[in-house]
Protein backbone atom coordinates (compact mmCIF):
# COMPACT_ATOMS: atom_id res chain seq x y z
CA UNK A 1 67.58 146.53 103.80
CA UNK A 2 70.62 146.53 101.69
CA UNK A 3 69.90 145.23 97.92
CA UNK A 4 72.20 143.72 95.70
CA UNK A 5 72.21 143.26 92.00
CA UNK A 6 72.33 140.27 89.45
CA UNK A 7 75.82 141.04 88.28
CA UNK A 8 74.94 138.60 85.06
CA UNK A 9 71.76 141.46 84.71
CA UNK A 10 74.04 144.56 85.45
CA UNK A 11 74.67 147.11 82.84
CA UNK A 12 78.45 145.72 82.12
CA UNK A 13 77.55 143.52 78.95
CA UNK A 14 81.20 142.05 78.87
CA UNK A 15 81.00 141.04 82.39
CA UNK A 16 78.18 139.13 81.48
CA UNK A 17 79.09 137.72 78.33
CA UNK A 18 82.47 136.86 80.39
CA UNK A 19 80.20 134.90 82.99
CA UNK A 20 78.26 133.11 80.29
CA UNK A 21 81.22 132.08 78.38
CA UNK A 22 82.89 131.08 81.54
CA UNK A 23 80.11 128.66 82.79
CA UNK A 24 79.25 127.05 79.51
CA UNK A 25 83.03 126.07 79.01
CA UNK A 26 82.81 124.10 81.92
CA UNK A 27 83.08 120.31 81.02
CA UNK A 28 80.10 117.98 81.66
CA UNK A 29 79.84 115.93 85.18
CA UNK A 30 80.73 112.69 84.13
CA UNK A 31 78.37 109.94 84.69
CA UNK A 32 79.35 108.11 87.94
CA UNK A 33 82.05 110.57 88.87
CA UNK A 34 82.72 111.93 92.62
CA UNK A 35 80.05 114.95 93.43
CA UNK A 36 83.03 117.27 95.83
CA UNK A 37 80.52 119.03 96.75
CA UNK A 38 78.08 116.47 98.06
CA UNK A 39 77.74 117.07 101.69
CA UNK A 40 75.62 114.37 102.24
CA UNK A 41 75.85 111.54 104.57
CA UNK A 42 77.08 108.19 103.81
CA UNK A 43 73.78 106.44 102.70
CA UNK A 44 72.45 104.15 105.53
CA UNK A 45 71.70 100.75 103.35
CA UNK A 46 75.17 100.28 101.60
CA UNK A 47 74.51 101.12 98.02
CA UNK A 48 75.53 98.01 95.96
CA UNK A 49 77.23 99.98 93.26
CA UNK A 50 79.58 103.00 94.15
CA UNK A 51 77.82 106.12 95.37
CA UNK A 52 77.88 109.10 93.33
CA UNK A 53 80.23 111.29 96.33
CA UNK A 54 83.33 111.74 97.61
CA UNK A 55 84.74 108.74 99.25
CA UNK A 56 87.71 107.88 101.88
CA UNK A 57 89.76 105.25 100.47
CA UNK A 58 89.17 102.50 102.74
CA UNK A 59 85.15 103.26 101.46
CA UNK A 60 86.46 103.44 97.90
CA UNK A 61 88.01 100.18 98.03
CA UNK A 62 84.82 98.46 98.71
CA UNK A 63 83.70 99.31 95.28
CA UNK A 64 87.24 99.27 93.51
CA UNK A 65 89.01 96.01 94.96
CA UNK A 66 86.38 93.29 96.37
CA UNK A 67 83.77 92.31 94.04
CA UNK A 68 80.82 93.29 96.50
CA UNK A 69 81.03 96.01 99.19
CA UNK A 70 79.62 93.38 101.96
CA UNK A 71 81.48 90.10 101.81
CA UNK A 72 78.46 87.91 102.95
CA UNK A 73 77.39 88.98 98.99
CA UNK A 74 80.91 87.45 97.63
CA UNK A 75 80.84 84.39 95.96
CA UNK A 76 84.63 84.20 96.59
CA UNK A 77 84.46 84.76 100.74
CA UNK A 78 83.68 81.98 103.02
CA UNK A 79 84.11 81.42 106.20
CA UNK A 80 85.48 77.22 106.77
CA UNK A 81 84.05 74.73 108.87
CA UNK A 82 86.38 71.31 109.94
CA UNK A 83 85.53 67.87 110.63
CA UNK A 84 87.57 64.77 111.82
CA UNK A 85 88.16 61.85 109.33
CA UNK A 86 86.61 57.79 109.87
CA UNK A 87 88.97 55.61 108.74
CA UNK A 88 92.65 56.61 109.57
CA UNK A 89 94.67 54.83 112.45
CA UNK A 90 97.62 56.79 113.84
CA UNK A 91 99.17 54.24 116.36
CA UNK A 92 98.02 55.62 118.88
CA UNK A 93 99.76 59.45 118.76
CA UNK A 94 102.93 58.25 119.03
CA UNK A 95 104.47 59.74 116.59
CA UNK A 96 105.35 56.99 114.03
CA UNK A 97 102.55 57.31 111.43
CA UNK A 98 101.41 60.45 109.88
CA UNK A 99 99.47 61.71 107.10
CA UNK A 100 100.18 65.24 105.56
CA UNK A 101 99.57 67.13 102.59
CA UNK A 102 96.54 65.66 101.03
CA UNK A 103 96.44 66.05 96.95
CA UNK A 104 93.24 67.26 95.34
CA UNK A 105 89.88 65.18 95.75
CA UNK A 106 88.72 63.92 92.31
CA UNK A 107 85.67 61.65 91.81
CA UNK A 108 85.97 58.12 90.05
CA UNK A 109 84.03 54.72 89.99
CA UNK A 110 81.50 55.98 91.79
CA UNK A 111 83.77 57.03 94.53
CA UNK A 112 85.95 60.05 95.70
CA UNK A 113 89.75 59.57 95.75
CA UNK A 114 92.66 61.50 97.50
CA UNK A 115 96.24 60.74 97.73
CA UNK A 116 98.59 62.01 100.47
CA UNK A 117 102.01 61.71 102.29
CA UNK A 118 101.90 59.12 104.66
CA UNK A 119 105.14 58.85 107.19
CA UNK A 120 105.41 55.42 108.81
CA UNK A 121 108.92 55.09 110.78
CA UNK A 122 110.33 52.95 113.30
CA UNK A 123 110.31 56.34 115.86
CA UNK A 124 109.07 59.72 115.29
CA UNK A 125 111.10 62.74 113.56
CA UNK A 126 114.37 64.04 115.41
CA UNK A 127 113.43 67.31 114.22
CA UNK A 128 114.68 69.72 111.15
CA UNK A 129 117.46 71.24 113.85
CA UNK A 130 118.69 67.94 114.55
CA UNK A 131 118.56 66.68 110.96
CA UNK A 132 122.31 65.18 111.39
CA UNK A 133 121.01 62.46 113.78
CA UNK A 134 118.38 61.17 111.36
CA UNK A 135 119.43 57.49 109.35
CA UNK A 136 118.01 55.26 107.32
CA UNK A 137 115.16 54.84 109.34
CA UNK A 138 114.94 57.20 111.49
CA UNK A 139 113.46 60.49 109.63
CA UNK A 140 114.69 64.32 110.28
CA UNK A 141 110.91 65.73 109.12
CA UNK A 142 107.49 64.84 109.55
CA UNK A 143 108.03 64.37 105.62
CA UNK A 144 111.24 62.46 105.60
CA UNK A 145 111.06 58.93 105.24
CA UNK A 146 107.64 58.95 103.31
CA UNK A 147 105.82 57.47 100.89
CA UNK A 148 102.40 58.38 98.86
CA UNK A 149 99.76 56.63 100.02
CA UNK A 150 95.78 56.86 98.95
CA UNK A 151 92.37 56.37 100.48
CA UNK A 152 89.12 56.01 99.05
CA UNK A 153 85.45 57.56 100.35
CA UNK A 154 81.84 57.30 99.46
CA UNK A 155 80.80 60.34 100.90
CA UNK A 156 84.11 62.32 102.07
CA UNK A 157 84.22 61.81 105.81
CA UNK A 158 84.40 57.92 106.18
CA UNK A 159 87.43 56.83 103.82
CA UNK A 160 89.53 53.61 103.17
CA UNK A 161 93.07 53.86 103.31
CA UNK A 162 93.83 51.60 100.16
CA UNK A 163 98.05 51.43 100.52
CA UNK A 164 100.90 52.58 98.81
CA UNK A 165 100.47 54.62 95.24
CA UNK A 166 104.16 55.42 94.79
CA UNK A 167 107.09 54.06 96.72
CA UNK A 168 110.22 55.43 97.39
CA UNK A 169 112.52 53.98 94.42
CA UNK A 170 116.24 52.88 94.72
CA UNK A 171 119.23 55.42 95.44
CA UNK A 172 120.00 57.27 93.23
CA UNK A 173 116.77 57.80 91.73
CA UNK A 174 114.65 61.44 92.24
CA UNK A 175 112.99 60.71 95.53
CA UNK A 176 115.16 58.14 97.17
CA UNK A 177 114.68 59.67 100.25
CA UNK A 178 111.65 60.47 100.54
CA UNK A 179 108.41 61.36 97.93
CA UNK A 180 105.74 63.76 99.38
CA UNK A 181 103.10 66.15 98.60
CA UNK A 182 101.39 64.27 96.06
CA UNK A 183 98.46 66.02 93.52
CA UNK A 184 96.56 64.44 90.62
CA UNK A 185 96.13 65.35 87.14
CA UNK A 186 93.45 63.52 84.52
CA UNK A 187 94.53 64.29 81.10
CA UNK A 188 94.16 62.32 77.81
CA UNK A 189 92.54 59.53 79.42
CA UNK A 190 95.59 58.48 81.99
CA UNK A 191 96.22 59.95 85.46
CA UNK A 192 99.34 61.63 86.39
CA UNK A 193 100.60 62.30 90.18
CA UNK A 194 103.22 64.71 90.54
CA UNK A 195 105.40 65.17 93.81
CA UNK A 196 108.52 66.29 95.50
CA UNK A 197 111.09 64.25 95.26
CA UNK A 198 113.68 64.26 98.50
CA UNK A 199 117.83 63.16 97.35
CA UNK A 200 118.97 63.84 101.13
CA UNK A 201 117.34 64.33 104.79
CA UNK A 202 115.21 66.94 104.83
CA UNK A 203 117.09 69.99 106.79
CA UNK A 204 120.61 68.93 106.02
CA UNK A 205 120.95 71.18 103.53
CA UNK A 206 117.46 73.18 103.74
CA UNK A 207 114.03 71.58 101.97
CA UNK A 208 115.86 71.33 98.67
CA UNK A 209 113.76 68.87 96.14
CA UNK A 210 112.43 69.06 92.57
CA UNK A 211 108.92 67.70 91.15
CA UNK A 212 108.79 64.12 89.63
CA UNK A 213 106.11 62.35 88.42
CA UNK A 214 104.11 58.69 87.95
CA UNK A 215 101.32 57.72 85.82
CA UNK A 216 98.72 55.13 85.41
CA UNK A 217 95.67 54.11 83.23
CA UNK A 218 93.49 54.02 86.89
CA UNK A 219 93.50 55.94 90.19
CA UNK A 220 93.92 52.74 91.22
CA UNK A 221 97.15 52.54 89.88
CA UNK A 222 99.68 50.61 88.84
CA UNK A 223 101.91 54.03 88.65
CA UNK A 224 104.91 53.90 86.83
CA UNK A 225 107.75 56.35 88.11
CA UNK A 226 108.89 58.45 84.82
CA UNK A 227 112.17 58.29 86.95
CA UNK A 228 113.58 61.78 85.84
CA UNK A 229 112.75 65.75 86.73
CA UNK A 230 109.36 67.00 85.73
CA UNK A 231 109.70 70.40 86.89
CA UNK A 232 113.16 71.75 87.65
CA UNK A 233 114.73 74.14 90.19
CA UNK A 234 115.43 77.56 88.95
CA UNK A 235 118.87 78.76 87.81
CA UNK A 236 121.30 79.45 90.91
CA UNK A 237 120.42 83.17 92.31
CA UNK A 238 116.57 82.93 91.39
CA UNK A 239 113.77 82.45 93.68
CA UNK A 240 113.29 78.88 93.29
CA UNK A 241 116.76 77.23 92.69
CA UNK A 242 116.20 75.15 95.59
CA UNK A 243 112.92 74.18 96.15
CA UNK A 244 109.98 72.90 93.52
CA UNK A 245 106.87 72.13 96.29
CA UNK A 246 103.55 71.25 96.29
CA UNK A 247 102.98 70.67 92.77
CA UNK A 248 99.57 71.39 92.01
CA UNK A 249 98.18 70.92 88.06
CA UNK A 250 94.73 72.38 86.94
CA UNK A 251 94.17 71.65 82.71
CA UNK A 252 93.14 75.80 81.67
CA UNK A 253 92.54 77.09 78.19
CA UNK A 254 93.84 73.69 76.77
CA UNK A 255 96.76 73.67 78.44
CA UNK A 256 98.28 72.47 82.01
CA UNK A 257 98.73 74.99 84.52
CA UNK A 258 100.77 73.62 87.47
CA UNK A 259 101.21 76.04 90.44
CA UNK A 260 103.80 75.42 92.96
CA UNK A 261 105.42 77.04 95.99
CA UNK A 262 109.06 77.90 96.51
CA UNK A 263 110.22 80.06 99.47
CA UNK A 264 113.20 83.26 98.80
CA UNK A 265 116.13 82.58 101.76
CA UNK A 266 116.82 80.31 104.37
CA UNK A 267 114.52 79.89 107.78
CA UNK A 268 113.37 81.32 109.79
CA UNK A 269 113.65 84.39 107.57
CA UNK A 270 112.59 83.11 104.75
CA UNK A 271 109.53 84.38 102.51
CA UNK A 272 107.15 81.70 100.50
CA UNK A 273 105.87 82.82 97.30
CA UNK A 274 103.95 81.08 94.08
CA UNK A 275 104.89 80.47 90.65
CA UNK A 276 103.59 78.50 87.44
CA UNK A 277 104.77 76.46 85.45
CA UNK A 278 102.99 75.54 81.78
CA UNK A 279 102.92 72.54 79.52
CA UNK A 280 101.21 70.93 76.06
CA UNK A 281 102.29 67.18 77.79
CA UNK A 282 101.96 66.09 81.54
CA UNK A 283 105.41 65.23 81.17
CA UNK A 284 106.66 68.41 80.01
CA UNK A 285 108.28 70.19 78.91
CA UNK A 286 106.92 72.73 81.48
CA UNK A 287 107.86 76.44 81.08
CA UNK A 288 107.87 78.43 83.89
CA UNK A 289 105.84 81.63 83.44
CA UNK A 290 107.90 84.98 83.11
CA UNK A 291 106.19 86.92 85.50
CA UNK A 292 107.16 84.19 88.24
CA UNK A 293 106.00 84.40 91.35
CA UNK A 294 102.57 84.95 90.26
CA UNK A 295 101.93 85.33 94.01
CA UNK A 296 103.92 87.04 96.80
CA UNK A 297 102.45 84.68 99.46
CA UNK A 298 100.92 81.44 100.31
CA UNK A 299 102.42 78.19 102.12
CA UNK A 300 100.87 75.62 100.09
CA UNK A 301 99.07 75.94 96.94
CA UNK A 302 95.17 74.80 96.19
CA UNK A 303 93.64 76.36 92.81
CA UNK A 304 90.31 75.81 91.05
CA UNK A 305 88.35 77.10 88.26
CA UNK A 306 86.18 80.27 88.82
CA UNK A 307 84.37 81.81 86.10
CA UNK A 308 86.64 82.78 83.37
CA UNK A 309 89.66 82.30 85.13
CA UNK A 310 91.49 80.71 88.40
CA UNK A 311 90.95 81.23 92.29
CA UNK A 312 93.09 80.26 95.24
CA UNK A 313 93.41 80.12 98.68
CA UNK A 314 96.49 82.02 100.10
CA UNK A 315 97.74 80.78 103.52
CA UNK A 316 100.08 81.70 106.36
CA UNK A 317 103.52 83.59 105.47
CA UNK A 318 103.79 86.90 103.34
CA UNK A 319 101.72 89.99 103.55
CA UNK A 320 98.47 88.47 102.03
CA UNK A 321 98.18 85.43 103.92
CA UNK A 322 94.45 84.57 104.87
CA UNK A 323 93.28 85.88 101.88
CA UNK A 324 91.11 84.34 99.24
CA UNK A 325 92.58 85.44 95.31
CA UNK A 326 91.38 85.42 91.92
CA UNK A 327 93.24 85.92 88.57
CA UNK A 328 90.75 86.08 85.37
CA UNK A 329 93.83 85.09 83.27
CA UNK A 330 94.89 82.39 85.69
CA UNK A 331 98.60 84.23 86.02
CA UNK A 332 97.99 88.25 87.74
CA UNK A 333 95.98 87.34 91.09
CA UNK A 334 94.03 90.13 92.90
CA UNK A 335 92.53 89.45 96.92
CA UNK A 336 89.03 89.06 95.95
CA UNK A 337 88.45 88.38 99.65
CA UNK A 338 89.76 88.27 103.59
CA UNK A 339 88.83 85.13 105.57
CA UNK A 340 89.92 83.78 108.64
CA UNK A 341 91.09 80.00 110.21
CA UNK A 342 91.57 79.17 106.26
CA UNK A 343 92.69 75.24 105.83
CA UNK A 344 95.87 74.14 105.91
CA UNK A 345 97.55 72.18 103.21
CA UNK A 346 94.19 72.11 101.41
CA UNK A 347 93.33 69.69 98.90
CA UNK A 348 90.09 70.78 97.68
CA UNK A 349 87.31 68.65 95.91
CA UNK A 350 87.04 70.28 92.48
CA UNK A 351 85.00 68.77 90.05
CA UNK A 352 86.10 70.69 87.38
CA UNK A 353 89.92 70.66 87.62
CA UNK A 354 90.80 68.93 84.29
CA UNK A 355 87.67 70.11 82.38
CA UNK A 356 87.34 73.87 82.63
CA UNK A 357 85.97 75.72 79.73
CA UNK A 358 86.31 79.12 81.23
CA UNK A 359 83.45 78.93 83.32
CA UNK A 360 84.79 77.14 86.64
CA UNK A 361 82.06 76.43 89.18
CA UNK A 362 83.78 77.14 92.48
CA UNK A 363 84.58 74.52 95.49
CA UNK A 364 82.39 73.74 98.89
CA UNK A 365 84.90 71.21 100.40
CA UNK A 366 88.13 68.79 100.73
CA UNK A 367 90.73 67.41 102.86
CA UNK A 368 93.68 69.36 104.77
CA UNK A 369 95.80 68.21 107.59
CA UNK A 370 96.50 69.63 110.71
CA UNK A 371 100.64 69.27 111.85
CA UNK A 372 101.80 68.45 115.34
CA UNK A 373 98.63 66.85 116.01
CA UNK A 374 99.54 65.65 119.79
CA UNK A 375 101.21 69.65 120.67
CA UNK A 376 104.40 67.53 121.39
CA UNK A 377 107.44 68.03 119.20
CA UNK A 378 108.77 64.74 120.58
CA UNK A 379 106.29 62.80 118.58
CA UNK A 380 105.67 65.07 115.88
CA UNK A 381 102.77 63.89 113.64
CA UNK A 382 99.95 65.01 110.75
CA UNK A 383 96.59 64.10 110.51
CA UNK A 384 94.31 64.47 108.05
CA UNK A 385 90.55 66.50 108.09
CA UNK A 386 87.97 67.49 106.40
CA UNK A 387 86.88 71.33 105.29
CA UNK A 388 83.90 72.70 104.13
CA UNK A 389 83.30 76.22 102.80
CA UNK A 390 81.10 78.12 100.47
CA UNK A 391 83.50 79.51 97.40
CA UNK A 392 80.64 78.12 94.54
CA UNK A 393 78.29 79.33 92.51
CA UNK A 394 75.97 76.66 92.88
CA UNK A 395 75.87 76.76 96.71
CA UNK A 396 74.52 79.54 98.61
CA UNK A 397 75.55 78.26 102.48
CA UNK A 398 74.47 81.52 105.37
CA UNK A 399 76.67 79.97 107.97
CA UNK A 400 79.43 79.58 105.74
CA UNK A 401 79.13 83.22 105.03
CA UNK A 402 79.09 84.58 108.14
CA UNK A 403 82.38 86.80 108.95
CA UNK A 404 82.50 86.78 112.53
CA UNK A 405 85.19 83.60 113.48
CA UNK A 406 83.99 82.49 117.16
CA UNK A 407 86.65 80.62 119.38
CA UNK A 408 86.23 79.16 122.57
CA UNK A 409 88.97 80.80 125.26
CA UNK A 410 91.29 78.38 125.62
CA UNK A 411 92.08 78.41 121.85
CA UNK A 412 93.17 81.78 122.38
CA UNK A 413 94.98 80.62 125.86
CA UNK A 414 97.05 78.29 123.77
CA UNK A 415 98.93 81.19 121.94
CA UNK A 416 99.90 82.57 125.51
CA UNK A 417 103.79 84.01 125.68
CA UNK A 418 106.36 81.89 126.80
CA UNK A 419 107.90 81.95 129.93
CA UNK A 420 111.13 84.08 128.32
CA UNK A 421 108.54 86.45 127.15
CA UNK A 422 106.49 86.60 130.35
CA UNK A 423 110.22 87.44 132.46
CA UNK A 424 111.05 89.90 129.84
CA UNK A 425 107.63 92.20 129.64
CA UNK A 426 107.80 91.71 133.50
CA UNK A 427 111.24 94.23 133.24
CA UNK A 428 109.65 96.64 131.22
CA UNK A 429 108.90 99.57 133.23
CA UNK A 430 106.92 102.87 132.07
């Protein structure tokens, strides 16, 4: 049998020393680092932390982007589940009365209280094509034409509709036309709504509207319009010179933090992003924050406290839609989580909105609405419901976790093609 020699034992001492020096030069294996030459499998119970090996980067990102490598084991994934509202009449689905757009839930005198856009018109909404044709009375939007209204709720699925908060105020005054998307701020003992204010028919000219504002000693009112701009459009050419919506205020590190949405270009191909705006005052002055958008997608805009810093849920339009997001510093937001079916519009219950001291609790429900609730464009209307979800630290819900969304056939049936689709596929040929 052939033999072969130790070369660090051979007779060569300066291949040896050569060998010696070269091996104890090497630097140390840093704690934690990759092992490339681990050729062991993937371990079978998903380590917790990340495994001391080579990994692809989908595998990496478990460890590097989400907080836990199984999302049933994040405190910022849910899954949601819905339930319809006691309490609201809607003439009967015929389009005249809606309800969109529900603020914020806060709790006070012993009971919970939302506002919202309510729509009551002579007929429903010509549409935001035919915006010409609207009047007076007849509205061009589901939002047109509206006032904010609020409702009232022991136990946040049977609730009181208690009439109007703020009403539209005399031409030429900021929301004339219309007032809408309402959300709530308690600061310094008074309470503060702030909403989009509408100077012309909604889809005349676009959605084009700025943030105003009322305030009151009680939720119960009596508000008093400040009657001026709260939050004004961008300069012409920036992202937001037309559109200030769905103001949404959150009191963080001592200060007010209110989000809003604003979309770049004109629909349909048109992209809605996020920005914030900051203030000492309720009434301003509010600066917007330089690094505006602070996110890159979302529809609407629903925030709450979360540990140290700020979470959100990020819905339809933009690249991270369905997405759940969470900024330590309230302003640089990171997908903390992927959900499905998220709410729409959401106006979550948040106990902690104006008292955060960097150590938010998380949410586990609130009110959205639901748009076109009758699937007929000829008497467009909104409806109001409630959602439930697990994104809090003091709930720990297994059914809320789960991450498989099951849907009954026909929900999937009612995204089938149109017939213009159907007659076009038909003509493709291999």
């Amino acid at each position: 049998m052939k033999s072969y020699k130790n070369p660090l034992r051979c007779g060569n001492g300066l291949v040896a020393l050569g060998m010696c020096l070269l091996f104890a030069c090497q630097p140390p294996k840093k704690e934690g680092a990759p092992l490339e030459n681990d050729t062991t499998g993937f371990p079978w119970d998903i380590p917790q932390t990340r495994p001391d090996r080579p990994l692809s980067e989908a595998m990496d990102r478990l460890y590097s982007d989400y907080r836990t490598p199984r999302p049933e084991d994040n405190e910022l994934y849910s899954s949601f589940a819905y339930t319809p509202l006691e309490g609201f009449d809607y003439h009967d689905g015929d389009g005249t009365v809606s309800r969109r757009d529900p603020s914020k839930v806060i709790f006070e005198n012993g009971q919970y209280y939302v506002w919202y856009t309510k729509r009551d018109t002579q007929t429903p909404p010509v549409g935001w094509g035919n915006a010409d044709q609207s009047t007076e009375v007849i509205p061009s939007t589901d939002w047109d034409l509206a006032e904010i209204w609020y409702a009232t709720s022991k136990d946040g699925f049977r609730w009181e509709e208690r009439g109007v908060a703020v009403s539209r105020p005399d031409k030429p005054a900021v929301g004339w036309r219309s007032v809408s998307t309402p959300d709530v701020l308690k600061f310094g003992g008074k309470y503060y709504l702030y909403y989009q204010g509408f100077m012309e028919a909604s889809g005349k000219k676009g959605d084009h509207c700025p943030v105003t504002a009322s305030y009151a000693d009680s939720p119960d009112g009596p508000w008093t319009p400040v009657g001026k701009i709260v939050v004004e459009n961008g300069e012409p050419g920036t992202w937001d010179q037309y559109s200030i919506h769905d103001p949404y205020p959150l009191v963080y590190k001592g200060k007010i933090y209110l989000y809003y949405k604003a979309a770049f270009g004109d629909r349909p191909d048109y992209l809605v992003a996020n920005g914030l705006a900051i203030a000492d005052n309720p009434l301003g002055p509010f600066e917007k924050h330089p690094l505006n958008p602070v996110l890159n997608s979302s529809h609407e805009t629903a925030y709450f406290p979360f540990e140290e810093g700020i979470a959100t849920l990020v819905t339809r339009n933009g690249n991270e839609s369905n997405t759940i997001q969470y900024a330590p510093d309230g302003v640089n937001f990171k997908i903390a989580a992927v959900s499905a079916l998220l709410p729409l519009a959401a106006g979550p219950y948040v106990p902690d909105a104006f008292d955060s001291q960097a150590n938010g609790r998380g949410i586990t429900w609130g009110l959205c609405h639901f748009t076109n609730y009758g699937n007929d464009w000829g008497k467009d209307y909104s409806v109001l419901a409630r959602f439930d979800c697990d994104l809090s630290l003091d709930l720990d819900d297994k059914k809320l976790k789960q991450t498989q969304t099951k849907l009954r056939p026909e929900v999937y049936f009612s995204k089938e093609l149109t017939k213009e689709q159907k007659v076009a596929r038909q003509s493709i040929r291999p």
